[in-house]
PDB file of N, CA and C in Angstrom:
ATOM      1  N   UNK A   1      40.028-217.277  57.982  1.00  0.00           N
ATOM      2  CA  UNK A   1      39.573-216.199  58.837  1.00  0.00           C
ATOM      3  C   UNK A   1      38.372-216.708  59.646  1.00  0.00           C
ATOM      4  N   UNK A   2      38.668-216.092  61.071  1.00  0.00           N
ATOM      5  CA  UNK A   2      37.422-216.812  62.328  1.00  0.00           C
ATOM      6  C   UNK A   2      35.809-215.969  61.332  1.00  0.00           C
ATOM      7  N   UNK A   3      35.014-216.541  61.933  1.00  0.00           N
ATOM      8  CA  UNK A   3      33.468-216.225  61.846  1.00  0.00           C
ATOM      9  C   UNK A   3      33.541-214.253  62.565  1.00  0.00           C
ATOM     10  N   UNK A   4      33.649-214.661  63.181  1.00  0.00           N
ATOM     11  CA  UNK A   4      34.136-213.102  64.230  1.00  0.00           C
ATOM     12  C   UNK A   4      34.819-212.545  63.934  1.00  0.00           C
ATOM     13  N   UNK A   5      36.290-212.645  63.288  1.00  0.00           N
ATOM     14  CA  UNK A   5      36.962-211.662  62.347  1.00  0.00           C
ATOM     15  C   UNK A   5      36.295-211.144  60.989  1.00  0.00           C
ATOM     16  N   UNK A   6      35.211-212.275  60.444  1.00  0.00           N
ATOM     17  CA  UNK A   6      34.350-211.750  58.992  1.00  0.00           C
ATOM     18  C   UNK A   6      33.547-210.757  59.497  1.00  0.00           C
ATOM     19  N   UNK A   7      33.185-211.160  61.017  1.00  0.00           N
ATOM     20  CA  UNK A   7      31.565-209.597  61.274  1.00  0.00           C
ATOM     21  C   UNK A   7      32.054-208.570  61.653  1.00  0.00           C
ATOM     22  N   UNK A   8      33.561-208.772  61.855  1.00  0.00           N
ATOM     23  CA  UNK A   8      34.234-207.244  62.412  1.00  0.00           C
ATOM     24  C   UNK A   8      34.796-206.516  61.432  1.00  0.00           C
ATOM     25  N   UNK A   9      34.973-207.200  60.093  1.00  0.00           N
ATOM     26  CA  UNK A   9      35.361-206.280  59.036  1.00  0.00           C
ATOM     27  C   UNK A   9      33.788-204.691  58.698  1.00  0.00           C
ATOM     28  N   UNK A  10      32.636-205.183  58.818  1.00  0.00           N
ATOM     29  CA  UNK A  10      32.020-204.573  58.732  1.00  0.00           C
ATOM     30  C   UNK A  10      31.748-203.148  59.260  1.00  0.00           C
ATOM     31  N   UNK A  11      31.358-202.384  58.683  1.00  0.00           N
ATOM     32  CA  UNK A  11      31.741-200.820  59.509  1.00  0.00           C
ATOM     33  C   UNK A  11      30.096-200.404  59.670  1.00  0.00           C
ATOM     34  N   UNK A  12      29.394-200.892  59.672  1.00  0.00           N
ATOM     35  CA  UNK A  12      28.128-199.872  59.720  1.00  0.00           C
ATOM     36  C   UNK A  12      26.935-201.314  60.201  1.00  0.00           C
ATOM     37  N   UNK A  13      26.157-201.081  61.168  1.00  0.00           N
ATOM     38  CA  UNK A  13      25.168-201.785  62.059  1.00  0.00           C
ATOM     39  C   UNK A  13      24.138-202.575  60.654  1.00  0.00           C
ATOM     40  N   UNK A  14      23.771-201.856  59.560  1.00  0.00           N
ATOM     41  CA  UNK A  14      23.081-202.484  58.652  1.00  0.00           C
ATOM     42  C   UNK A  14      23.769-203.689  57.702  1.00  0.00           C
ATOM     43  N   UNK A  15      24.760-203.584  57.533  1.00  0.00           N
ATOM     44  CA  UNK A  15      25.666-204.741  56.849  1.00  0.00           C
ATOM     45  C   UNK A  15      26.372-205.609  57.962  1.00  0.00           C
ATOM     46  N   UNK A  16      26.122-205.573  59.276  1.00  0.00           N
ATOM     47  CA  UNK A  16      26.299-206.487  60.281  1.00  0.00           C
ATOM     48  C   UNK A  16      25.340-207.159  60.735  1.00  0.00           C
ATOM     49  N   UNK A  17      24.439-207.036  60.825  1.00  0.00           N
ATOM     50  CA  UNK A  17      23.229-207.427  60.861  1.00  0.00           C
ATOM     51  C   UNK A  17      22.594-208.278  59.357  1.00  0.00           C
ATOM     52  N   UNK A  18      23.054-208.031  58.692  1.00  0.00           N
ATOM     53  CA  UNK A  18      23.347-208.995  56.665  1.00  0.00           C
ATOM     54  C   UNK A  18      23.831-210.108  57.205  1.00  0.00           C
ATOM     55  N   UNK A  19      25.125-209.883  57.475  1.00  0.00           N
ATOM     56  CA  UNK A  19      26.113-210.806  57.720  1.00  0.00           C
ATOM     57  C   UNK A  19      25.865-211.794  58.496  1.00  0.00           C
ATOM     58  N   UNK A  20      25.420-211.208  60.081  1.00  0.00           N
ATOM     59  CA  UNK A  20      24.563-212.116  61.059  1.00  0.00           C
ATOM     60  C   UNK A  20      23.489-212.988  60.968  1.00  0.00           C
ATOM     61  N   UNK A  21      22.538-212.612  59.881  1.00  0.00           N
ATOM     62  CA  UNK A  21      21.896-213.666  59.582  1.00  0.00           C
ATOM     63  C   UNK A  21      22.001-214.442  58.504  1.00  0.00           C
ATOM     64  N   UNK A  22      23.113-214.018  57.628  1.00  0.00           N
ATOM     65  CA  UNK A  22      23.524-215.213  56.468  1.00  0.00           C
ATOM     66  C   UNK A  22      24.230-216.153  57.160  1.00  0.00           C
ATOM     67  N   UNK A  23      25.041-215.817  58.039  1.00  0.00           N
ATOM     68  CA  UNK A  23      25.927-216.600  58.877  1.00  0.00           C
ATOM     69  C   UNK A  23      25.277-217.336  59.604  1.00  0.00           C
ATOM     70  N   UNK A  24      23.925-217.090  60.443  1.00  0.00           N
ATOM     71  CA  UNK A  24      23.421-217.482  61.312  1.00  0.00           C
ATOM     72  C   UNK A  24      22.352-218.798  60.672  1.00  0.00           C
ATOM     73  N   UNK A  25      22.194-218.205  59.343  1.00  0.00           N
ATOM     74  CA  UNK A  25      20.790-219.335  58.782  1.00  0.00           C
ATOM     75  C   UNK A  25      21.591-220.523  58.696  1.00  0.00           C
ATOM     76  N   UNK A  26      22.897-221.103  58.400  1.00  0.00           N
ATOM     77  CA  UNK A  26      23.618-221.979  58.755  1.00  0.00           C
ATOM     78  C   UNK A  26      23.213-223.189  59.934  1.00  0.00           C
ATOM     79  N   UNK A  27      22.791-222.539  60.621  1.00  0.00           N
ATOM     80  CA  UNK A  27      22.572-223.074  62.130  1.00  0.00           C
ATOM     81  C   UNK A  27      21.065-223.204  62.202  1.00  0.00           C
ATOM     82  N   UNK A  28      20.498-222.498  61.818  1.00  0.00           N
ATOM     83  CA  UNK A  28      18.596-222.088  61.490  1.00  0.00           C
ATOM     84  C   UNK A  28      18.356-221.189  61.297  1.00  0.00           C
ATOM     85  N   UNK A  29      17.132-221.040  61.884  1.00  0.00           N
ATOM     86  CA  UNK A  29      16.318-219.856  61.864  1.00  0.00           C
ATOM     87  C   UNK A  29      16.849-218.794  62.648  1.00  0.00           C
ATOM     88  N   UNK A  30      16.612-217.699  62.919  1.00  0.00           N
ATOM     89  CA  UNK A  30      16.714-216.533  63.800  1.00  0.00           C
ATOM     90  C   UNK A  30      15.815-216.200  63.946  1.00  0.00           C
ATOM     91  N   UNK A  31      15.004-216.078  65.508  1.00  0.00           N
ATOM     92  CA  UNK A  31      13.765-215.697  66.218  1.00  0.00           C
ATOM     93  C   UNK A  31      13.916-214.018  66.321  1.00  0.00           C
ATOM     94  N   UNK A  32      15.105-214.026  66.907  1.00  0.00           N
ATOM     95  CA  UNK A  32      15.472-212.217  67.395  1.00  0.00           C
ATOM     96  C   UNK A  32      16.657-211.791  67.269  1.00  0.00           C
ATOM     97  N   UNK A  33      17.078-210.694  66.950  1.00  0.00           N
ATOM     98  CA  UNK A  33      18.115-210.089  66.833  1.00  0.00           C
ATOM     99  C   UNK A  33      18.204-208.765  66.792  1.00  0.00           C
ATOM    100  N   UNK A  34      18.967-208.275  67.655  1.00  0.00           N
ATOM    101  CA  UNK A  34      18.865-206.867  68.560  1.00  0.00           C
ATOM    102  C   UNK A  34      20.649-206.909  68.563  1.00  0.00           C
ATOM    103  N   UNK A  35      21.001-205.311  68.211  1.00  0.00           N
ATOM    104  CA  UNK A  35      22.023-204.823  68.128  1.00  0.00           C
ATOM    105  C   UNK A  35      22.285-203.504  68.774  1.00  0.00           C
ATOM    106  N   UNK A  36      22.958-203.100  69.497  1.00  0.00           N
ATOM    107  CA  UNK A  36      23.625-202.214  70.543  1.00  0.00           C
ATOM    108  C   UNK A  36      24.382-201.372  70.085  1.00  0.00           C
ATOM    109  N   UNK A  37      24.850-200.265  69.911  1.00  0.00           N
ATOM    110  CA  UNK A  37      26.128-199.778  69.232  1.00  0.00           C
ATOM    111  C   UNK A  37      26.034-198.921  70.606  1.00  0.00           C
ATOM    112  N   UNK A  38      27.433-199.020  71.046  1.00  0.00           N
ATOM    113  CA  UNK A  38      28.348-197.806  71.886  1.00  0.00           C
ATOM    114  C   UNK A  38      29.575-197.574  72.093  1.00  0.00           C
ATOM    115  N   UNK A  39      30.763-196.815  72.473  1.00  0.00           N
ATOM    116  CA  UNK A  39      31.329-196.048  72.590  1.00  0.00           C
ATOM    117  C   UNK A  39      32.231-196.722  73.815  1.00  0.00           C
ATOM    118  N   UNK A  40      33.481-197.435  73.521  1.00  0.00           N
ATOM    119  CA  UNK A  40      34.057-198.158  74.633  1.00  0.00           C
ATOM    120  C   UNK A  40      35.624-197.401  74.120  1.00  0.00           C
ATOM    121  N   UNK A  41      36.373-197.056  74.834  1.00  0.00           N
ATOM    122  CA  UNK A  41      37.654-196.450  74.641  1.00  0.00           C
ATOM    123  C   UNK A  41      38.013-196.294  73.220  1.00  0.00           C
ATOM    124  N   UNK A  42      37.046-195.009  72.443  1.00  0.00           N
ATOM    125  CA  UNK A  42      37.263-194.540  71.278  1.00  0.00           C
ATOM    126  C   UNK A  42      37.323-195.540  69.985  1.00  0.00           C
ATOM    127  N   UNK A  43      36.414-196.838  70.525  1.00  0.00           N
ATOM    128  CA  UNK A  43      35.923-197.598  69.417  1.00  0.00           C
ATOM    129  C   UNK A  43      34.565-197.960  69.739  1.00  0.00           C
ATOM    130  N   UNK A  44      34.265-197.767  68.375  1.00  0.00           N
ATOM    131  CA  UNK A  44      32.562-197.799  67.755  1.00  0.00           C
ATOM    132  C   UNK A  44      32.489-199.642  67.908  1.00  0.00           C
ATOM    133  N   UNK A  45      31.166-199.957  68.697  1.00  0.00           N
ATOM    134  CA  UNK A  45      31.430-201.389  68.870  1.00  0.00           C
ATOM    135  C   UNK A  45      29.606-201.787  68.781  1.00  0.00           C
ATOM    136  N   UNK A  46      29.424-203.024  68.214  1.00  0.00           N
ATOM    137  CA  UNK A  46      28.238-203.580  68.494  1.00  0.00           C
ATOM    138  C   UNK A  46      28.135-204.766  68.985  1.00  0.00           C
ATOM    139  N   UNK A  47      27.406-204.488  70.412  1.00  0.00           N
ATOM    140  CA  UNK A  47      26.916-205.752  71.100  1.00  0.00           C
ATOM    141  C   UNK A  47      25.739-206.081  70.569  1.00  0.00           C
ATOM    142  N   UNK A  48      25.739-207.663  70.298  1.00  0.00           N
ATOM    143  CA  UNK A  48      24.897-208.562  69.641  1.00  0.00           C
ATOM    144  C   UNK A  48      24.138-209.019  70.322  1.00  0.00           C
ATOM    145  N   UNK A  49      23.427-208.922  70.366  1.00  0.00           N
ATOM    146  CA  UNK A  49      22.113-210.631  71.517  1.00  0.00           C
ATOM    147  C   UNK A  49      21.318-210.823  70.220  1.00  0.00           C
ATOM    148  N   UNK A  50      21.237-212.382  70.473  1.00  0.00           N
ATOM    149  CA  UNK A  50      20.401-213.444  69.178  1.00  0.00           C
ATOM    150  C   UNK A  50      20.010-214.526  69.916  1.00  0.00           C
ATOM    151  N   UNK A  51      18.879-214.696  69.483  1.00  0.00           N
ATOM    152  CA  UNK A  51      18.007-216.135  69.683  1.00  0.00           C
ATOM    153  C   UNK A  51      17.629-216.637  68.085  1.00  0.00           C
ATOM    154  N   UNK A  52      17.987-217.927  68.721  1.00  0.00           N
ATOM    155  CA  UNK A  52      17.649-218.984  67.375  1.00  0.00           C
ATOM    156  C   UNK A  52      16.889-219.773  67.575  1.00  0.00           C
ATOM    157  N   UNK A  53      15.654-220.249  66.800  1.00  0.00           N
ATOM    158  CA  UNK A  53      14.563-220.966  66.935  1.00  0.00           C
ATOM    159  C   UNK A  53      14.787-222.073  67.932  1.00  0.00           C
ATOM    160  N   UNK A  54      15.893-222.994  67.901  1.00  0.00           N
ATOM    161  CA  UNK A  54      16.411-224.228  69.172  1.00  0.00           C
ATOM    162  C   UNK A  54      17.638-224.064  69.673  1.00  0.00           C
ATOM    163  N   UNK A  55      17.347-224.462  70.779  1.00  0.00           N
ATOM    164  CA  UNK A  55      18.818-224.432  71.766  1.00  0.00           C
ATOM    165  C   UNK A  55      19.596-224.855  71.157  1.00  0.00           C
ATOM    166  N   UNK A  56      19.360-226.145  70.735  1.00  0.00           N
ATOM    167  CA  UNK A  56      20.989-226.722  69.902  1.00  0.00           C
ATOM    168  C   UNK A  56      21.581-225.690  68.512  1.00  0.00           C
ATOM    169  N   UNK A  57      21.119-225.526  67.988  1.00  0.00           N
ATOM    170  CA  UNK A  57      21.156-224.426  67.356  1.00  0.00           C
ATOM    171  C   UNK A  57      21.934-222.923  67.806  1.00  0.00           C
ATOM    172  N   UNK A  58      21.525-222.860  68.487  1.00  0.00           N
ATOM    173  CA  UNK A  58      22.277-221.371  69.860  1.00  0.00           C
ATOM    174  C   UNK A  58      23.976-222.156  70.018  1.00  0.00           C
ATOM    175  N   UNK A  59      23.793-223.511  70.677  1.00  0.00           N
ATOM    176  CA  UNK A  59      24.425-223.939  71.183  1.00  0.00           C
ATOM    177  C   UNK A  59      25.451-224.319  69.678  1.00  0.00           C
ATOM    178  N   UNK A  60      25.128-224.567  68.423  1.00  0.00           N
ATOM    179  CA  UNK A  60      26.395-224.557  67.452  1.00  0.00           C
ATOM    180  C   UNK A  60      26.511-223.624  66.888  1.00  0.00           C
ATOM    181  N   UNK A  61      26.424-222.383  66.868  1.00  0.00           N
ATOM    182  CA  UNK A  61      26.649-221.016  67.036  1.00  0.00           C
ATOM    183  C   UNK A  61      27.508-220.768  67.956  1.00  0.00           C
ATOM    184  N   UNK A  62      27.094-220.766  68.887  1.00  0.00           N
ATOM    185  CA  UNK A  62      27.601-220.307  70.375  1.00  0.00           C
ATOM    186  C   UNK A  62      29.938-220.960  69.743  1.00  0.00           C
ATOM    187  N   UNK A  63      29.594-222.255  70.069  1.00  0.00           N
ATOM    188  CA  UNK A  63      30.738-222.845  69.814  1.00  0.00           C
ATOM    189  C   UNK A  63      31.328-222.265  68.419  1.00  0.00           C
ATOM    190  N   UNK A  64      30.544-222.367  67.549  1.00  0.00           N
ATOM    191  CA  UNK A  64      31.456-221.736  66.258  1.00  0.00           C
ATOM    192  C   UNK A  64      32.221-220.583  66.668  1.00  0.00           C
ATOM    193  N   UNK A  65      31.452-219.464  66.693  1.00  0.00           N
ATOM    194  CA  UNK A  65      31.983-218.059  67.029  1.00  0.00           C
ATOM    195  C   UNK A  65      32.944-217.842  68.491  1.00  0.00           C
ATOM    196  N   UNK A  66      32.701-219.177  68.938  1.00  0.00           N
ATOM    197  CA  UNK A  66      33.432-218.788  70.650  1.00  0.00           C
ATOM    198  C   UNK A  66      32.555-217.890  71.546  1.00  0.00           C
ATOM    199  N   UNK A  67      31.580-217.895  71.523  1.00  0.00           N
ATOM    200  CA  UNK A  67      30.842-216.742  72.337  1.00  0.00           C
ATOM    201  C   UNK A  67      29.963-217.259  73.579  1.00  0.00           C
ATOM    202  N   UNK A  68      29.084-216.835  74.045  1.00  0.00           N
ATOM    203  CA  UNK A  68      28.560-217.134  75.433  1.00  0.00           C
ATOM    204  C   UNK A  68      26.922-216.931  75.004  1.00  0.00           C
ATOM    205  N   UNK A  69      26.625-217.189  76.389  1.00  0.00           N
ATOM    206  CA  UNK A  69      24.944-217.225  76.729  1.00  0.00           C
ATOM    207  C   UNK A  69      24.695-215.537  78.130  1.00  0.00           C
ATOM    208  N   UNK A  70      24.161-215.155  77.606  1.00  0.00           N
ATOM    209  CA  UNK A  70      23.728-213.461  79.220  1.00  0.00           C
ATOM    210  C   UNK A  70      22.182-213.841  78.610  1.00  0.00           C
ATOM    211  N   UNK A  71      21.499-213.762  80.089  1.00  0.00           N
ATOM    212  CA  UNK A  71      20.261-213.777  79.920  1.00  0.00           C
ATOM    213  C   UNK A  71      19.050-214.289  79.034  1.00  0.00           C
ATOM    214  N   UNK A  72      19.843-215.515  78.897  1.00  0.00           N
ATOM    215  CA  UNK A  72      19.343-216.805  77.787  1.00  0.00           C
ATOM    216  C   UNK A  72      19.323-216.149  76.504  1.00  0.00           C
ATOM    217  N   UNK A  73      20.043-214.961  75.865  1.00  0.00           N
ATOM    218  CA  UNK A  73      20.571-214.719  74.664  1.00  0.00           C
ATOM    219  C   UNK A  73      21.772-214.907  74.360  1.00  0.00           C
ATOM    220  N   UNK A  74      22.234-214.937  73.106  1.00  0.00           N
ATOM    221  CA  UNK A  74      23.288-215.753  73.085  1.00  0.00           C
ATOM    222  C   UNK A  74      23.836-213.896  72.435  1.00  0.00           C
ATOM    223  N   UNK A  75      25.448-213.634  73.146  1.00  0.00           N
ATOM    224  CA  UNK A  75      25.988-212.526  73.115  1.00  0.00           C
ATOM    225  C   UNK A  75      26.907-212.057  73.057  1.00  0.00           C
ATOM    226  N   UNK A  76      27.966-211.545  71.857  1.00  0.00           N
ATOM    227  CA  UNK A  76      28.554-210.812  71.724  1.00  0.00           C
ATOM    228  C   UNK A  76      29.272-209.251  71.838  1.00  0.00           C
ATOM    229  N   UNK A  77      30.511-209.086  71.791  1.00  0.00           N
ATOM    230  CA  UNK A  77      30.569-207.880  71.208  1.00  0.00           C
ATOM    231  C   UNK A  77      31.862-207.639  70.006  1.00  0.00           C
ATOM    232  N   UNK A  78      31.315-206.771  69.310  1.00  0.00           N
ATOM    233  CA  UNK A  78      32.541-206.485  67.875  1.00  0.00           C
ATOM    234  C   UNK A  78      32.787-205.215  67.656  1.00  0.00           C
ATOM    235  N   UNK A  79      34.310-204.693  67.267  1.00  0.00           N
ATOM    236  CA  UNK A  79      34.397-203.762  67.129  1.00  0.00           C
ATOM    237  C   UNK A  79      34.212-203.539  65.766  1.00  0.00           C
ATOM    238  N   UNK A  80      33.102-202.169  65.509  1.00  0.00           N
ATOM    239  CA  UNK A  80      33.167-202.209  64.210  1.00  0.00           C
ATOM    240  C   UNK A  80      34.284-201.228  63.566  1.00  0.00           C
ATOM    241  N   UNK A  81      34.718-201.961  62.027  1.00  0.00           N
ATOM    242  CA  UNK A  81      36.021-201.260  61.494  1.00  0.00           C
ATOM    243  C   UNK A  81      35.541-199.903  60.967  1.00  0.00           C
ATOM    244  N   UNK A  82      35.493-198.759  61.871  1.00  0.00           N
ATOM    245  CA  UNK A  82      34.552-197.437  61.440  1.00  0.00           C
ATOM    246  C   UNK A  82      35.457-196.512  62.348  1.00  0.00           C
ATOM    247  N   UNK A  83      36.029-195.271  61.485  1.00  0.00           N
ATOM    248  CA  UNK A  83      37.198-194.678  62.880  1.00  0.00           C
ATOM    249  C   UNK A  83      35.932-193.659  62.722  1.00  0.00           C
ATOM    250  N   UNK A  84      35.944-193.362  64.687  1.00  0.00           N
ATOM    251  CA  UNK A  84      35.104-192.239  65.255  1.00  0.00           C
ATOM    252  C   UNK A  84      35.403-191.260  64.919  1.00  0.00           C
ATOM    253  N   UNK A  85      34.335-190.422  64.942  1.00  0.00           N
ATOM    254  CA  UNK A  85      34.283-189.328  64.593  1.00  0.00           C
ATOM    255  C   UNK A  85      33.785-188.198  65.557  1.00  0.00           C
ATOM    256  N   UNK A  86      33.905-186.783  65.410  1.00  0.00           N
ATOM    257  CA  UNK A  86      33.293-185.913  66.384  1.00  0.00           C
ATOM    258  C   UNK A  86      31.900-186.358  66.593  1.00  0.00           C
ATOM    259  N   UNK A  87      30.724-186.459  65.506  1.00  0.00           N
ATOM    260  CA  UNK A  87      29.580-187.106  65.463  1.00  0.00           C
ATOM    261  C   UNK A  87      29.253-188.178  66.799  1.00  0.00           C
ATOM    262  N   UNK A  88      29.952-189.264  66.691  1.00  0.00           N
ATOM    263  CA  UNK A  88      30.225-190.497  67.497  1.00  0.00           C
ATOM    264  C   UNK A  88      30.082-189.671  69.032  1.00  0.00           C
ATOM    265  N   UNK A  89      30.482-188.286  69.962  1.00  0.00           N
ATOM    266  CA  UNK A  89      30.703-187.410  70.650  1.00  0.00           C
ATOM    267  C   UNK A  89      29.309-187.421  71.825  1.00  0.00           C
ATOM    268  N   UNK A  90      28.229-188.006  70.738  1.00  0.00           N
ATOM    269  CA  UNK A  90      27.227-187.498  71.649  1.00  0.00           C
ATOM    270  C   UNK A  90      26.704-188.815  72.722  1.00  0.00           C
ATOM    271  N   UNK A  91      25.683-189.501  72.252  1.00  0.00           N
ATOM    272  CA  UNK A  91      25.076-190.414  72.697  1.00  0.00           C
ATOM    273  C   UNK A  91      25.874-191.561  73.309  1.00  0.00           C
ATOM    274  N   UNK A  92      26.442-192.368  73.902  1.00  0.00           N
ATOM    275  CA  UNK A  92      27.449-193.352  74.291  1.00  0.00           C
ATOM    276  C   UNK A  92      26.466-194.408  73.500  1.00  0.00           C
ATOM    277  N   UNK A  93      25.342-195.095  73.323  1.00  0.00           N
ATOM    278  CA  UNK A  93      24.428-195.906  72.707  1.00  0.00           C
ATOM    279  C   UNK A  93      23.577-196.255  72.172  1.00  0.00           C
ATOM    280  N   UNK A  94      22.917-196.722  71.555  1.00  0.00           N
ATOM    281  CA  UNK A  94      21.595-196.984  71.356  1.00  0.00           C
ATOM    282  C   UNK A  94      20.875-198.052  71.132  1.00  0.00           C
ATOM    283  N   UNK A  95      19.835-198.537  70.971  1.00  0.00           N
ATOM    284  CA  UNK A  95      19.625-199.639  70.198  1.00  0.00           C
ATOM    285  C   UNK A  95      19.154-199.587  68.711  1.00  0.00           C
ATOM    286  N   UNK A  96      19.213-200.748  67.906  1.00  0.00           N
ATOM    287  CA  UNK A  96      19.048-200.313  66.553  1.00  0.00           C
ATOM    288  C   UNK A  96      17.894-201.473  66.259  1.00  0.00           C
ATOM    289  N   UNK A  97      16.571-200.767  65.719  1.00  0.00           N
ATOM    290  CA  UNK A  97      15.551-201.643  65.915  1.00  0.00           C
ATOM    291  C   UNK A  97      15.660-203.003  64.678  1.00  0.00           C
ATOM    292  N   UNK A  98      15.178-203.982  65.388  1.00  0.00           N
ATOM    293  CA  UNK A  98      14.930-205.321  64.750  1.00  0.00           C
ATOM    294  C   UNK A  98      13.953-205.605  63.840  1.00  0.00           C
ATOM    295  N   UNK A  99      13.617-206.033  62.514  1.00  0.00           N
ATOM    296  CA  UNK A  99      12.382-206.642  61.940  1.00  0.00           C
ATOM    297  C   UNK A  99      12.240-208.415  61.796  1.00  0.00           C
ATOM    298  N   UNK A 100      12.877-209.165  62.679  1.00  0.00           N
ATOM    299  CA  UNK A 100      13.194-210.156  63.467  1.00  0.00           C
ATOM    300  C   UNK A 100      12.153-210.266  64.836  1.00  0.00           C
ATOM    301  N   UNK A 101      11.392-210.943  64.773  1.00  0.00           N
ATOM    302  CA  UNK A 101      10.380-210.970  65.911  1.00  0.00           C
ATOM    303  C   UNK A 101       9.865-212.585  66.255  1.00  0.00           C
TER     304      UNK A 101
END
């Protein structure tokens, strides 16, 4: 199973964010990590942006997972395995704060 199929089993922003940096200490450190949750055609999804202490580092990440670089963060998105609910109805997003600084 891909790296990206393991973070999409996850259903809830706090055990994705676990996952992201057990996965991530692999590669190093993690400077920042900021998570997104919104509302894209009736799936609950979190966009990722992460910085890792060195580029090369970003850069064997980046390649593991298949993912890209937006605004010199390195960035994803996953759907999380969580079926919406009326709740889900209001807000289209948010951000979910970091203790990563």
């Amino acid at each position: 199973m891909s790296a990206l199929a393991q973070l999409r089993r996850h259903s809830d922003v706090a055990s994705l964010k676990t996952a992201l940096q057990q996965m991530c200490s692999d590669f190093g450190r993690v400077t920042r990590l900021d998570i997104l949750t919104a509302m894209h055609e009736d799936n609950k999804q979190a966009i990722c942006f992460l910085r890792m202490e060195h580029p090369e580092q970003e850069q064997r990440l980046m390649k593991t997972l298949g993912v890209g670089r937006f605004g010199g963060e390195v960035v994803f998105v996953l759907n999380l395995s969580v079926p919406v609910t009326t709740e889900d109805s209001g807000r289209s997003s948010h951000w979910v704060d970091s203790d990563i600084h």
